[in-house]
PDB file of N, CA and C in Angstrom:
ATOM      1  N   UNK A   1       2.531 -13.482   1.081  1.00  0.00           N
ATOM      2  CA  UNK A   1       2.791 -12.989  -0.246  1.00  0.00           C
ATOM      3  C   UNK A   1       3.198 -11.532  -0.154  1.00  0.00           C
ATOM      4  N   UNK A   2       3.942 -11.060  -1.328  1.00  0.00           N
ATOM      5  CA  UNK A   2       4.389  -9.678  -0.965  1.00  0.00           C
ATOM      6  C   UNK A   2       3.626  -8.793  -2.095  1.00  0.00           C
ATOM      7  N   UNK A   3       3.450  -8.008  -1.612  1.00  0.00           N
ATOM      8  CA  UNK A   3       2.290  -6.673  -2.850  1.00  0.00           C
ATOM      9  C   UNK A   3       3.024  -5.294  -2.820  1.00  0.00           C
ATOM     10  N   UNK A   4       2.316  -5.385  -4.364  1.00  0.00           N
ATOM     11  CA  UNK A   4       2.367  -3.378  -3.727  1.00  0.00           C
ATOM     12  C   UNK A   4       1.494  -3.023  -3.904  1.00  0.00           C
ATOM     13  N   UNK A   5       1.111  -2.243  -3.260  1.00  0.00           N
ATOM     14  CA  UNK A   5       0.088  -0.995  -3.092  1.00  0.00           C
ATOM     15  C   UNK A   5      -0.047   0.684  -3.516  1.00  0.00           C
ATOM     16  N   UNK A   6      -0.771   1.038  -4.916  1.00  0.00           N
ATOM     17  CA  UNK A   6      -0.962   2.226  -4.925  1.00  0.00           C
ATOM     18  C   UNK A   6      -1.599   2.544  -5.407  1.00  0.00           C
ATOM     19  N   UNK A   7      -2.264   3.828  -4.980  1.00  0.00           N
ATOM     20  CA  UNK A   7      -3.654   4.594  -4.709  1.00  0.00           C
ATOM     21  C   UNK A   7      -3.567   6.350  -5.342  1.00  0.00           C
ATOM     22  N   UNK A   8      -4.265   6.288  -5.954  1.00  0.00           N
ATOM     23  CA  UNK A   8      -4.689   8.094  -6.296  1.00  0.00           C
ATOM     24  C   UNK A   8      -6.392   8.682  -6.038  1.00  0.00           C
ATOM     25  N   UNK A   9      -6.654   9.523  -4.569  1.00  0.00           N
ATOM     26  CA  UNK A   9      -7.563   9.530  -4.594  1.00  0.00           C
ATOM     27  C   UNK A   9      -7.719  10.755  -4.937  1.00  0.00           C
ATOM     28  N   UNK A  10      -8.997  11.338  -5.568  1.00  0.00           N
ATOM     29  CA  UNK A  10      -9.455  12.372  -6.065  1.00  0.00           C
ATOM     30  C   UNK A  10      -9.653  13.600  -4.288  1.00  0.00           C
ATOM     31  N   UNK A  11      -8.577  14.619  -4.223  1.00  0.00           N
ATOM     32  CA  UNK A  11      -8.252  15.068  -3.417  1.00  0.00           C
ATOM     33  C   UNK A  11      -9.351  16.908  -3.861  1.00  0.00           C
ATOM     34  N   UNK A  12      -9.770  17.120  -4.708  1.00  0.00           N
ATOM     35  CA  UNK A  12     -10.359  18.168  -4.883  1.00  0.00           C
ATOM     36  C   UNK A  12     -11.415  18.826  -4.340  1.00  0.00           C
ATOM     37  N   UNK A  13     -11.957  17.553  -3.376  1.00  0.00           N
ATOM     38  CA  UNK A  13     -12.898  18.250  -2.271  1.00  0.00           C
ATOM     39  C   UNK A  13     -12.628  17.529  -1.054  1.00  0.00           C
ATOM     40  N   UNK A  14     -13.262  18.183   0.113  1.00  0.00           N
ATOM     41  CA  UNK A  14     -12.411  18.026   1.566  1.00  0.00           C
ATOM     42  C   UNK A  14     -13.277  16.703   1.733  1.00  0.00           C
ATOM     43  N   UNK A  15     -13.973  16.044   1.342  1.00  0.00           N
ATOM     44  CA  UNK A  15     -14.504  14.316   1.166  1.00  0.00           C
ATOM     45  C   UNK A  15     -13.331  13.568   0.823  1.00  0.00           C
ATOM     46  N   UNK A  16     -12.761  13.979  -0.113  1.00  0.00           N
ATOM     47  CA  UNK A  16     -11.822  13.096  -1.482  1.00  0.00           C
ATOM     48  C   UNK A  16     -10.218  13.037  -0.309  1.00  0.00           C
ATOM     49  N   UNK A  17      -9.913  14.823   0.694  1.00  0.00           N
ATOM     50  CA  UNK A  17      -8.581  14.682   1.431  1.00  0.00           C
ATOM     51  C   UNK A  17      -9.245  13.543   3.163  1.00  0.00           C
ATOM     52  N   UNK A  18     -10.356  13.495   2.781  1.00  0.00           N
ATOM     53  CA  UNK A  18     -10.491  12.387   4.137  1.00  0.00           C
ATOM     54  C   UNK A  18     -10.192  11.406   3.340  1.00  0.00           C
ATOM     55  N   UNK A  19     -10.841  10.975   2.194  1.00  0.00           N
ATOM     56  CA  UNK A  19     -10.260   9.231   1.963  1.00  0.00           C
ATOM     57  C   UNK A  19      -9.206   8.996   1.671  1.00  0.00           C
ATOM     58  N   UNK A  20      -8.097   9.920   1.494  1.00  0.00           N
ATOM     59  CA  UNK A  20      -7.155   9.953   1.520  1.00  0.00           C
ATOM     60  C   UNK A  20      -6.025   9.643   2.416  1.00  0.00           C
ATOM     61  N   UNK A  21      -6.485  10.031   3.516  1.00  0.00           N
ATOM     62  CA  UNK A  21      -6.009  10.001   4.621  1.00  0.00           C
ATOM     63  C   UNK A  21      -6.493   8.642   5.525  1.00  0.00           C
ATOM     64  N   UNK A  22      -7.500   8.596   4.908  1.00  0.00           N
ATOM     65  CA  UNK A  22      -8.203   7.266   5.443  1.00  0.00           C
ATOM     66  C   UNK A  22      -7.396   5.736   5.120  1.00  0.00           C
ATOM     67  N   UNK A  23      -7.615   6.031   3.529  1.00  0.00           N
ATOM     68  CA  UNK A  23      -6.573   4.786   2.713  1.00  0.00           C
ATOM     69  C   UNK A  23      -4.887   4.653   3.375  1.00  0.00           C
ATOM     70  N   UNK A  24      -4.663   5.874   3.174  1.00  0.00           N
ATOM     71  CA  UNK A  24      -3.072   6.141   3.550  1.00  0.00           C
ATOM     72  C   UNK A  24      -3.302   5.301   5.198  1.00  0.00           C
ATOM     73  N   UNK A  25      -4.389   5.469   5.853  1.00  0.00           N
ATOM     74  CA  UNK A  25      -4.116   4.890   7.264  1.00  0.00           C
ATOM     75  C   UNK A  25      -4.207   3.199   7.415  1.00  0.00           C
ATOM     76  N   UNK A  26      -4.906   2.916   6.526  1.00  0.00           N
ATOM     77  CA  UNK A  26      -5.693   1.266   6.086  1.00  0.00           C
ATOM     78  C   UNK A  26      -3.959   0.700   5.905  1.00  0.00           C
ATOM     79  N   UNK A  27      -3.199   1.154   4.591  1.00  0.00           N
ATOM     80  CA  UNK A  27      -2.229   0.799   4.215  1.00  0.00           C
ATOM     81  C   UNK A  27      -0.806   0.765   5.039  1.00  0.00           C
ATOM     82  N   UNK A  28      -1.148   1.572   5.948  1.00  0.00           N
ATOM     83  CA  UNK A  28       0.060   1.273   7.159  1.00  0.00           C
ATOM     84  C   UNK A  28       0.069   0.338   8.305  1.00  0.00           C
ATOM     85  N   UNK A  29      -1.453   0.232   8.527  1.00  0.00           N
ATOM     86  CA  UNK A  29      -2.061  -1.065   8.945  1.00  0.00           C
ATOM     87  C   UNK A  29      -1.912  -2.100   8.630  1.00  0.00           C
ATOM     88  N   UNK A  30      -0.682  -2.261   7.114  1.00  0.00           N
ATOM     89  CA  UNK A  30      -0.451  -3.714   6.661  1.00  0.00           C
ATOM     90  C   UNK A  30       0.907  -3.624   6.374  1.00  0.00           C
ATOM     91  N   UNK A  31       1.457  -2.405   5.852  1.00  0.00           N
ATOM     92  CA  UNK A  31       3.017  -2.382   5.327  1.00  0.00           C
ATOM     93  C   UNK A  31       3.389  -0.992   5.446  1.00  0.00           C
ATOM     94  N   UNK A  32       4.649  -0.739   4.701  1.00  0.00           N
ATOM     95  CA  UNK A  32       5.867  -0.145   4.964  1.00  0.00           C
ATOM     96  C   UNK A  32       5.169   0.994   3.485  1.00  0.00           C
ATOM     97  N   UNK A  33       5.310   2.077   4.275  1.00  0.00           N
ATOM     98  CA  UNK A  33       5.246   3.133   2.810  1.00  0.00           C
ATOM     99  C   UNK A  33       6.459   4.085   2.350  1.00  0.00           C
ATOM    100  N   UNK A  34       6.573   3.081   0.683  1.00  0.00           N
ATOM    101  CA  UNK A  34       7.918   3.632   0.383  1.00  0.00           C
ATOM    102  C   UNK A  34       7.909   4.741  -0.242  1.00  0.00           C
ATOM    103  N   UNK A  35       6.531   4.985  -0.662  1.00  0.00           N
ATOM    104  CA  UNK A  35       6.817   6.651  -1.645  1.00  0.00           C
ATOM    105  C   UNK A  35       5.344   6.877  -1.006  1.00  0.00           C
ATOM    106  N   UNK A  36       5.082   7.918  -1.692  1.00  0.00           N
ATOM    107  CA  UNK A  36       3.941   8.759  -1.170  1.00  0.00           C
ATOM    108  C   UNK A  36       2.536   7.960  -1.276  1.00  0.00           C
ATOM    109  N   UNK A  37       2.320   7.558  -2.332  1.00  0.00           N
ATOM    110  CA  UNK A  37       1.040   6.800  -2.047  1.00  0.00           C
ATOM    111  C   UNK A  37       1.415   5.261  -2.725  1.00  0.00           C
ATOM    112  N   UNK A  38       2.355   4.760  -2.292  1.00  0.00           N
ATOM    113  CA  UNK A  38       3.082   3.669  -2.656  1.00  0.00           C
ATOM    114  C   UNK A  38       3.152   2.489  -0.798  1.00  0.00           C
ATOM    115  N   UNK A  39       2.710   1.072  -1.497  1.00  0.00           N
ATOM    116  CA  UNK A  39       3.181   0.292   0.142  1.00  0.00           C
ATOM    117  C   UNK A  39       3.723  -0.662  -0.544  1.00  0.00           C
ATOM    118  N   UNK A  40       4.167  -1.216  -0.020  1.00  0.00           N
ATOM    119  CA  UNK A  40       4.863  -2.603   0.239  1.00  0.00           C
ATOM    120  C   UNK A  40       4.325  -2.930   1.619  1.00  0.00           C
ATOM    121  N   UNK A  41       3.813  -4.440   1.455  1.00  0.00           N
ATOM    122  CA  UNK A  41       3.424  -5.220   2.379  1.00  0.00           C
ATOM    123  C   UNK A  41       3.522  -6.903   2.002  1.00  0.00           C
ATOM    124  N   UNK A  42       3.522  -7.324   2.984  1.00  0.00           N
ATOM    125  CA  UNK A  42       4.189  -8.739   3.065  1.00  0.00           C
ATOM    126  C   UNK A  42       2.614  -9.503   4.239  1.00  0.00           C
ATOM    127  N   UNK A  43       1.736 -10.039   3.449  1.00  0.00           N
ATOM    128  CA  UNK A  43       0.313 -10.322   3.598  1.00  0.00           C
ATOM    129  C   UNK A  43      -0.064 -12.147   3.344  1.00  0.00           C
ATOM    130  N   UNK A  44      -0.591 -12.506   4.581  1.00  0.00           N
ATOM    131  CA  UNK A  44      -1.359 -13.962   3.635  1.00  0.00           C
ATOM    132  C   UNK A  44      -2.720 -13.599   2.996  1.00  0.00           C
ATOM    133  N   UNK A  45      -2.888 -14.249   2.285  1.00  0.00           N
ATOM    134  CA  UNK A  45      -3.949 -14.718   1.650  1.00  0.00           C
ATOM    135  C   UNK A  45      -5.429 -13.736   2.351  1.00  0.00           C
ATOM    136  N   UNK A  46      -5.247 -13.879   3.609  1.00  0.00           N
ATOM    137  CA  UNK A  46      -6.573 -13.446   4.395  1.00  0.00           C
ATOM    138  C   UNK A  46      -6.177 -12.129   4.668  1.00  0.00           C
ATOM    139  N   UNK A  47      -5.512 -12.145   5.211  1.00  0.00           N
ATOM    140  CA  UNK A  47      -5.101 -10.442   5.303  1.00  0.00           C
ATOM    141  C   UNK A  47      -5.255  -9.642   4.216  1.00  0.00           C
ATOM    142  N   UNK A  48      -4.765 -10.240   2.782  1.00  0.00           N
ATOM    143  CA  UNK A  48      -5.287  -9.074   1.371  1.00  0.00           C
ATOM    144  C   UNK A  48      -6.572  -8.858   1.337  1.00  0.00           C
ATOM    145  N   UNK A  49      -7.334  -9.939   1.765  1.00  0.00           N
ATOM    146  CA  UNK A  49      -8.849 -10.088   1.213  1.00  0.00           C
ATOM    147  C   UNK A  49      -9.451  -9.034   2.281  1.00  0.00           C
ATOM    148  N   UNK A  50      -9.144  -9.014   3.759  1.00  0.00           N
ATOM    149  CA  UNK A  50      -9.879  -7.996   4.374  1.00  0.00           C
ATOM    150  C   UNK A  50      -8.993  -6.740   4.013  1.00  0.00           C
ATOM    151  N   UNK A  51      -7.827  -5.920   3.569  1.00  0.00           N
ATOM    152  CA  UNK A  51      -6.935  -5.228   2.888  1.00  0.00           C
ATOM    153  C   UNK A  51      -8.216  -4.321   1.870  1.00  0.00           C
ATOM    154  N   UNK A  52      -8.686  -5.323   0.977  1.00  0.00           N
ATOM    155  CA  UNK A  52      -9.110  -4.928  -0.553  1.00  0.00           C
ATOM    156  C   UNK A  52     -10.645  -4.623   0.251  1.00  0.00           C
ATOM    157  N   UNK A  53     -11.174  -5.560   0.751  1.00  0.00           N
ATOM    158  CA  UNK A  53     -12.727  -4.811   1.842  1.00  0.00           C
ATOM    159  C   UNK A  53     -12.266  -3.180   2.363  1.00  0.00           C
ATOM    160  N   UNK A  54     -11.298  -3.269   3.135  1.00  0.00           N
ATOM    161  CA  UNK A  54     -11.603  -2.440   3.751  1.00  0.00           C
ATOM    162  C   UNK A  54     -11.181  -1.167   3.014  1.00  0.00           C
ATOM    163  N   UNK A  55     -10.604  -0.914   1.959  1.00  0.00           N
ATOM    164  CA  UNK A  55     -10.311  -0.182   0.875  1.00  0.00           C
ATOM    165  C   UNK A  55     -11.380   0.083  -0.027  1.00  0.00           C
ATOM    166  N   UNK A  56     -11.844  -0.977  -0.245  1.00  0.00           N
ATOM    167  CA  UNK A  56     -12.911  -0.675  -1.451  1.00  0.00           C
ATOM    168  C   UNK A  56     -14.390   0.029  -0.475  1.00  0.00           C
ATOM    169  N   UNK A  57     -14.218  -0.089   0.752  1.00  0.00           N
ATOM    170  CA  UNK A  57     -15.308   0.470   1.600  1.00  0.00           C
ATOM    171  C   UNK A  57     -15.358   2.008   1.270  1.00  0.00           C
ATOM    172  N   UNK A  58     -14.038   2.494   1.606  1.00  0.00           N
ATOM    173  CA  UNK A  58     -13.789   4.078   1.462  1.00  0.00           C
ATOM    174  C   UNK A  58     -13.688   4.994   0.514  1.00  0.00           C
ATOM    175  N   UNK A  59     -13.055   3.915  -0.868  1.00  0.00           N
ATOM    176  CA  UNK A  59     -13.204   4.908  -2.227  1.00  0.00           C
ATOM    177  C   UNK A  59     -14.344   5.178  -2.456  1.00  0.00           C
ATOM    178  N   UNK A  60     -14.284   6.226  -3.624  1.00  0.00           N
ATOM    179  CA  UNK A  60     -15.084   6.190  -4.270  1.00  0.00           C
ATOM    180  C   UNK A  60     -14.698   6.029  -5.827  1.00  0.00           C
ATOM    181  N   UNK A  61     -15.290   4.728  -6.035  1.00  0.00           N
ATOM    182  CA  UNK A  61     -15.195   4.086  -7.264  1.00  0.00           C
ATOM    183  C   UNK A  61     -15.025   5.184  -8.590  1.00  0.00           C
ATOM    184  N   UNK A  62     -15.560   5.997  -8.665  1.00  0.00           N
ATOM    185  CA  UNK A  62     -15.686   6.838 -10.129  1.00  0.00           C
ATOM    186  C   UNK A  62     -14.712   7.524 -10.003  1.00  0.00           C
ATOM    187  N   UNK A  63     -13.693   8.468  -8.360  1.00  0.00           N
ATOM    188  CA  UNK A  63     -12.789   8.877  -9.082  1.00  0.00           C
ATOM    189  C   UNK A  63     -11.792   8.785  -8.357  1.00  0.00           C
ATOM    190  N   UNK A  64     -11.609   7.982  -7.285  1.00  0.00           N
ATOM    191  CA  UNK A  64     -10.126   6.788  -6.855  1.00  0.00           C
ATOM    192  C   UNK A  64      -9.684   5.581  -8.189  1.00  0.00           C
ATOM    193  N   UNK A  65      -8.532   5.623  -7.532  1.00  0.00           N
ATOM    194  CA  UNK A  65      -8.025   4.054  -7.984  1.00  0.00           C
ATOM    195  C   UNK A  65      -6.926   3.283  -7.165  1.00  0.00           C
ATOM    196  N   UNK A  66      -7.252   2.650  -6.507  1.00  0.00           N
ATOM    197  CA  UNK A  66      -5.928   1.586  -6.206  1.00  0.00           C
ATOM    198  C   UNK A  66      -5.641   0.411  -6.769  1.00  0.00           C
ATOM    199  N   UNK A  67      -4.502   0.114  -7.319  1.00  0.00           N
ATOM    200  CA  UNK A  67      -3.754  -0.653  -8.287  1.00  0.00           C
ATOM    201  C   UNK A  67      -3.446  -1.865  -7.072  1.00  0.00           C
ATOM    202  N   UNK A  68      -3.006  -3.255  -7.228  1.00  0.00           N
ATOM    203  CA  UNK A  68      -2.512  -4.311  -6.210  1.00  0.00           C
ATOM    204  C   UNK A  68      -1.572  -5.281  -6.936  1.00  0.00           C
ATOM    205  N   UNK A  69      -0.493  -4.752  -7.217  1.00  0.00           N
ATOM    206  CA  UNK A  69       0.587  -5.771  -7.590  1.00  0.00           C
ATOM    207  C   UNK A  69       1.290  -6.861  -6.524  1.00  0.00           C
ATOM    208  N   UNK A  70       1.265  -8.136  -7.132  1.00  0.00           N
ATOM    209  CA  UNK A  70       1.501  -9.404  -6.758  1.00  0.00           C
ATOM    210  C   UNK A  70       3.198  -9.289  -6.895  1.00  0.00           C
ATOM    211  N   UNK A  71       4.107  -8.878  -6.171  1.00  0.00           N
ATOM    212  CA  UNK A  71       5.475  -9.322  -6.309  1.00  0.00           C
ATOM    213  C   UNK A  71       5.809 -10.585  -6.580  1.00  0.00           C
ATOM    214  N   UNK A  72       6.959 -11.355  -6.587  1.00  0.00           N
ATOM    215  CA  UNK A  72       7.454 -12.695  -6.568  1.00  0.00           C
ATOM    216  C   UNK A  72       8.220 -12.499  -5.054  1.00  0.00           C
ATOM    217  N   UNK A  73       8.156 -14.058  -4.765  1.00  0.00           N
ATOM    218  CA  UNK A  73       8.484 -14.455  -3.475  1.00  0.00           C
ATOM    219  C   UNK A  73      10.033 -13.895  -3.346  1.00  0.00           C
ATOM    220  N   UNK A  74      10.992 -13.406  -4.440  1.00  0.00           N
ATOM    221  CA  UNK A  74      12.331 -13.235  -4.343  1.00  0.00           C
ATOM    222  C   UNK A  74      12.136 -11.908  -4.357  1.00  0.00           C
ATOM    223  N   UNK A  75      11.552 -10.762  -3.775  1.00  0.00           N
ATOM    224  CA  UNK A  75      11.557  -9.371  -3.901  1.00  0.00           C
ATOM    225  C   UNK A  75      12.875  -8.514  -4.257  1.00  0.00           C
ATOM    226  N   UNK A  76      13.625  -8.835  -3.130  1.00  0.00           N
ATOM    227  CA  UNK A  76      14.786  -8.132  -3.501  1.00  0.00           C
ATOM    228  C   UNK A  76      15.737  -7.915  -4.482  1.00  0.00           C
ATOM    229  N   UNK A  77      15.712  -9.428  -5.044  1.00  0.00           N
ATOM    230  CA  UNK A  77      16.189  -9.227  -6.281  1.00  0.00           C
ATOM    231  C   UNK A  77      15.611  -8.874  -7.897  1.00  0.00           C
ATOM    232  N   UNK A  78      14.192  -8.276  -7.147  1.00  0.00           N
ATOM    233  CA  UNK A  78      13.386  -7.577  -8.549  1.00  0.00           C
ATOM    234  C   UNK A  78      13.179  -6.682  -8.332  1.00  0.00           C
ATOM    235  N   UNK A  79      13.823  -5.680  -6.994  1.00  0.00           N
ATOM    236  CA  UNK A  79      13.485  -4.346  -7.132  1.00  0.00           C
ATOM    237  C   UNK A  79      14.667  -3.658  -6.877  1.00  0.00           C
ATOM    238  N   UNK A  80      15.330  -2.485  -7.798  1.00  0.00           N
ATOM    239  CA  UNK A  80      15.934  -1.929  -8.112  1.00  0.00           C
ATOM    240  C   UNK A  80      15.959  -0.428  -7.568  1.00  0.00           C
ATOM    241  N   UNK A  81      16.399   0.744  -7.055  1.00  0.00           N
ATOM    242  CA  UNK A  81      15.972   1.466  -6.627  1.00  0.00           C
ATOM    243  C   UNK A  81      17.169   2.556  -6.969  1.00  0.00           C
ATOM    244  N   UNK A  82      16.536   3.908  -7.339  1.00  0.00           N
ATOM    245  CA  UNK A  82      17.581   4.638  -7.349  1.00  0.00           C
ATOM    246  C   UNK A  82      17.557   6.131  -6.873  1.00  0.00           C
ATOM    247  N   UNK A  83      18.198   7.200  -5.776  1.00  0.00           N
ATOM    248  CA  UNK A  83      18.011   7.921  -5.197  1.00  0.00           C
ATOM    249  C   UNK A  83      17.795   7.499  -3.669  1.00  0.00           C
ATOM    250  N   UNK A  84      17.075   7.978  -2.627  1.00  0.00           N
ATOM    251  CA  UNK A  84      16.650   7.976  -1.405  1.00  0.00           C
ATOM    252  C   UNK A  84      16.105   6.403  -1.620  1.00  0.00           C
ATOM    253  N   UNK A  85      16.792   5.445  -0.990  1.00  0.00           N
ATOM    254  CA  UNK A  85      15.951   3.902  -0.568  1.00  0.00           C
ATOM    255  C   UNK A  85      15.156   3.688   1.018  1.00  0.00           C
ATOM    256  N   UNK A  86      13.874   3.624   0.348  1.00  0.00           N
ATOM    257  CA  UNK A  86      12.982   4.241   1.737  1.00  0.00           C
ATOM    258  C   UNK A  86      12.815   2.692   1.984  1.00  0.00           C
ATOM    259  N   UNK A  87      12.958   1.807   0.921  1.00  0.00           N
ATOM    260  CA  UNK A  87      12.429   0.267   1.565  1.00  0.00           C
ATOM    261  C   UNK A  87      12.750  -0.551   2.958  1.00  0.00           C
ATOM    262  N   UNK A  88      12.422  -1.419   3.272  1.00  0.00           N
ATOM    263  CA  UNK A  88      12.918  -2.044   4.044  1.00  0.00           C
ATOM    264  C   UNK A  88      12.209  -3.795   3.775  1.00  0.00           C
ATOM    265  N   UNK A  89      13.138  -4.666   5.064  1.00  0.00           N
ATOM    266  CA  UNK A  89      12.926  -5.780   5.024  1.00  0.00           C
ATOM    267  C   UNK A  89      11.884  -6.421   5.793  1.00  0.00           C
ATOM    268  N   UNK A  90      10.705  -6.693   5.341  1.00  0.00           N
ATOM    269  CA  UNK A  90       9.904  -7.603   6.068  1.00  0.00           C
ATOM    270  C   UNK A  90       9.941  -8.971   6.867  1.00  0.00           C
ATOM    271  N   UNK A  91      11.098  -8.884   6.544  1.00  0.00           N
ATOM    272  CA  UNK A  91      11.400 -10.762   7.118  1.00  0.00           C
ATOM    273  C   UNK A  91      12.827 -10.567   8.019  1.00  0.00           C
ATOM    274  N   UNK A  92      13.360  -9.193   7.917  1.00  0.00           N
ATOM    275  CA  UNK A  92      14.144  -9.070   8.574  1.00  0.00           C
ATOM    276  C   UNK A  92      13.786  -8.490  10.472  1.00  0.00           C
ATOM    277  N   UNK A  93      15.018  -7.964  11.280  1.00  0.00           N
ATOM    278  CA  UNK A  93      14.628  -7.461  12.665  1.00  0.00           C
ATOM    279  C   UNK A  93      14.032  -6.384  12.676  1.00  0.00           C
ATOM    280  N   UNK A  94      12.791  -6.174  13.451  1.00  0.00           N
ATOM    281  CA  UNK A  94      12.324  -4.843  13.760  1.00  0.00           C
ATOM    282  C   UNK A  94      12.790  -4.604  14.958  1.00  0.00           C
ATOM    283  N   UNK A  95      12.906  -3.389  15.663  1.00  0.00           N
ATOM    284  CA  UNK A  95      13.277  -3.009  16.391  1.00  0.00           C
ATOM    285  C   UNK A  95      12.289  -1.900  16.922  1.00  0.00           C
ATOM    286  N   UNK A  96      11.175  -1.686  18.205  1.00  0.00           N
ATOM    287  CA  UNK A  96      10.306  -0.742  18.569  1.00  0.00           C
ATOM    288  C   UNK A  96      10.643  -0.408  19.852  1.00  0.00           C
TER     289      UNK A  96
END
């Protein structure tokens, strides 16, 4: 399934810029980051569920939030983009 992912963590004390950095690391661990605290990831079923564990381990509930939108299986043709296109294709060649 394809998601997006985004997160605002309360950065005002040097606790709040570790989970920050923490989340930001969780989320590259699954997908592609197209804006700053923005992912796209392309996940089964089991992979979201340990995703949302291991996320909800590090916030802190009262003054994080991460949002988890469910795309449709046709992504490309529901996302629109305008300026710098940081996306890329999950189903397409990687190259390392």
């Amino acid at each position: 399934m394809n998601i997006l992912i985004s997160y605002d963590v309360n950065t005002t004390e040097p606790e709040g810029q570790r989970r920050l950095r923490h989340v930001a690391k969780i989320c590259q661990d699954y997908g592609q980051r197209v804006q700053a605290s923005v992912f796209e990831c392309t996940l089964t079923q089991k992979e979201l569920v340990v995703l949302k564990y291991r996320l909800k381990t590090i916030i802190d509930e009262a003054t994080d939030s991460i949002r988890i939108y469910k795309l449709s299986q046709n992504r490309d043709k529901g996302i629109e983009c305008f300026g710098k296109d940081t996306s890329y294709n999950p189903e397409g060649i990687l190259i390392i």
